[in-house]
C-alpha atoms as a PDB file:
ATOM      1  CA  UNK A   1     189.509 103.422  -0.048  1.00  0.00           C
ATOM      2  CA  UNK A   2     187.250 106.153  -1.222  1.00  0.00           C
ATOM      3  CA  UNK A   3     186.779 107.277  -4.260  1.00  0.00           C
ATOM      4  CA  UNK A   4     185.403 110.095  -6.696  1.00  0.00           C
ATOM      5  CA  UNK A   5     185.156 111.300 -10.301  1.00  0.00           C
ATOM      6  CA  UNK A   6     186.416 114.506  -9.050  1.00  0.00           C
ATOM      7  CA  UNK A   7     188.104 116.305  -5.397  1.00  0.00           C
ATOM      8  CA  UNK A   8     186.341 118.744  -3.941  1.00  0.00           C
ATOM      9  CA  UNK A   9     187.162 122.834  -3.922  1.00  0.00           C
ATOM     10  CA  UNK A  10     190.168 121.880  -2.059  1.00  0.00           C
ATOM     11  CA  UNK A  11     191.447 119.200  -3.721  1.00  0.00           C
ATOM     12  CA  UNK A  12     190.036 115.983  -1.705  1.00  0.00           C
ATOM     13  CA  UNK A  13     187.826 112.976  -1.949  1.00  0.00           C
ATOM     14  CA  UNK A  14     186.765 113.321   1.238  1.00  0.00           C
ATOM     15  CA  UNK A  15     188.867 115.042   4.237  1.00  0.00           C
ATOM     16  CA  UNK A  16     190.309 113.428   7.007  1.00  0.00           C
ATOM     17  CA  UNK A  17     188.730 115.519   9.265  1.00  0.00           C
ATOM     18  CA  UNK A  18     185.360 114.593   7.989  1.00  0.00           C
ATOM     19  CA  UNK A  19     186.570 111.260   8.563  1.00  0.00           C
ATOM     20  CA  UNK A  20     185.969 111.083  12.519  1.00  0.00           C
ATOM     21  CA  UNK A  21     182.617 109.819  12.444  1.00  0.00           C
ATOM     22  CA  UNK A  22     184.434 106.159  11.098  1.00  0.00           C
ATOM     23  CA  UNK A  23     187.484 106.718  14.039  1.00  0.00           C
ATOM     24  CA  UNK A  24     184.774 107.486  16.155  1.00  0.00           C
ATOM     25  CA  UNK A  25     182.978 104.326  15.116  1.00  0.00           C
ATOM     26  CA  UNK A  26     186.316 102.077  15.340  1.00  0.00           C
ATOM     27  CA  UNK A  27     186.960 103.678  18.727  1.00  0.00           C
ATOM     28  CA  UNK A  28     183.574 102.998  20.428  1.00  0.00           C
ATOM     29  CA  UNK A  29     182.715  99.586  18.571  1.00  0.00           C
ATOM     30  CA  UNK A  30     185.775  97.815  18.322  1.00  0.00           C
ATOM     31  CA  UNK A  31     188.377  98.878  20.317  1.00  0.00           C
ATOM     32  CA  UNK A  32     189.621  96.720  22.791  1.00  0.00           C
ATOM     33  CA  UNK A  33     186.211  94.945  22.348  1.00  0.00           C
ATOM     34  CA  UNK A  34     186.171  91.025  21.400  1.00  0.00           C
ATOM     35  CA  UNK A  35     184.677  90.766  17.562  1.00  0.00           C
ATOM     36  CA  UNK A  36     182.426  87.859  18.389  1.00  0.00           C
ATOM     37  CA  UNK A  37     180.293  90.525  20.433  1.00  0.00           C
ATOM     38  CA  UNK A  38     179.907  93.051  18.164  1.00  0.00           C
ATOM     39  CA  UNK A  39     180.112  91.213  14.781  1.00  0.00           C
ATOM     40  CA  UNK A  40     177.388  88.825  12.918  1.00  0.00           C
ATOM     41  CA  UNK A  41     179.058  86.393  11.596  1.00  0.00           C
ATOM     42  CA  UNK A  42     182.869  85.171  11.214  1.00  0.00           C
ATOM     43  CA  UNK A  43     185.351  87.506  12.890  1.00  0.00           C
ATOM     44  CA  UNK A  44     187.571  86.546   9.423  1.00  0.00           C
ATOM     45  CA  UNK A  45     189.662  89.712   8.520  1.00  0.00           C
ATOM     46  CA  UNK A  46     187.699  89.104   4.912  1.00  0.00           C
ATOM     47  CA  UNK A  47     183.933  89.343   6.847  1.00  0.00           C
ATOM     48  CA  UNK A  48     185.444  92.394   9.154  1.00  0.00           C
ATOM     49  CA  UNK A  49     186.539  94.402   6.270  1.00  0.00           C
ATOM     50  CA  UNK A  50     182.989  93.586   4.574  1.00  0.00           C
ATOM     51  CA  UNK A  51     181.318  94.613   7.858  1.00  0.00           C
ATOM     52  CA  UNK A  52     183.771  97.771   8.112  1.00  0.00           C
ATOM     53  CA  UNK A  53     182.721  98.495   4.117  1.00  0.00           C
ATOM     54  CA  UNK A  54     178.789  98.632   5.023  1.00  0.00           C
ATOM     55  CA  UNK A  55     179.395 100.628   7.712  1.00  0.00           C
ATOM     56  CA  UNK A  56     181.719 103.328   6.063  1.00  0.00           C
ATOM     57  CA  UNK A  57     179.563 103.640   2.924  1.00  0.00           C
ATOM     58  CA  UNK A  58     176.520 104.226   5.064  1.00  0.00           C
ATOM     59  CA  UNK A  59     178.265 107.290   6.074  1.00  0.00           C
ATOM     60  CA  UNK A  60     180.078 108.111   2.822  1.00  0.00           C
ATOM     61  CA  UNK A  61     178.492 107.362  -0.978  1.00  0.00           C
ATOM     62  CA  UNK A  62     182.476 107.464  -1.978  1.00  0.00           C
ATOM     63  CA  UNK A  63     183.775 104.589  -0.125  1.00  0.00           C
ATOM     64  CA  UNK A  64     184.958 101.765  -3.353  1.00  0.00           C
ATOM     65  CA  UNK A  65     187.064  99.861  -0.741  1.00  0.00           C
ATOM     66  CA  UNK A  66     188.293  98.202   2.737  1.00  0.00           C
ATOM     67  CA  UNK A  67     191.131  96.708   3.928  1.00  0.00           C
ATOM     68  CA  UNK A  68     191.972  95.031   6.820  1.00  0.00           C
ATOM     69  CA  UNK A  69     195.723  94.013   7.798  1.00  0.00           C
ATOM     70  CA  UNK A  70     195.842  91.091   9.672  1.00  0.00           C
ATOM     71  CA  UNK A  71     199.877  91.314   9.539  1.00  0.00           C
ATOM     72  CA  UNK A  72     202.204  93.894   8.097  1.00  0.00           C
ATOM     73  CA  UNK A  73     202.328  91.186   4.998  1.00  0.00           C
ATOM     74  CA  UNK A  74     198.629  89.931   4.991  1.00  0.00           C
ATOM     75  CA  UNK A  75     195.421  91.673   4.256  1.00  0.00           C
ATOM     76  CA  UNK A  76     191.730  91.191   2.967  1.00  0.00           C
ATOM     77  CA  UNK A  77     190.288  93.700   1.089  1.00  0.00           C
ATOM     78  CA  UNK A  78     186.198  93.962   0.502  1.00  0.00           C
ATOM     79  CA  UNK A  79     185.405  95.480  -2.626  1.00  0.00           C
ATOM     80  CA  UNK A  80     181.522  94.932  -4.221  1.00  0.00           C
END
């Protein structure tokens, strides 16, 4: 989730297109990669979406919030 006190010019927090650095970083980390080789730690969807949060607000000062489904009904959320 990002978040801001106000959008931008055009009426965004942040657009999606300036968003493919984090696709980029799904894509080349994670995909069709197993989590115990790229992750420190518990591959837990709470420690991913932790991991997923540092990573993100390295890039972008208005990330608040990540969630990570595990299911269509579950999900863990990381939010300092």
């Amino acid at each position: 989730m990002l978040e801001a006190p106000a959008l931008d010019r055009i009426g965004f927090v942040v657009d999606y297109g300036d968003l493919k650095p984090f696709k980029r970083l799904l894509d080349d980390e994670l995909d069709h990669r197993h989590l115990n080789d790229v992750i420190t730690g518990p591959t837990t969807a709470e420690h991913l979406a932790y991991y997923l949060h540092q990573r993100a607000k390295a890039i972008w000062a208005q990330v608040a919030a990540v969630r990570v489904s595990e299911t269509p009904k579950t999900w863990a959320e990381y939010r300092p």
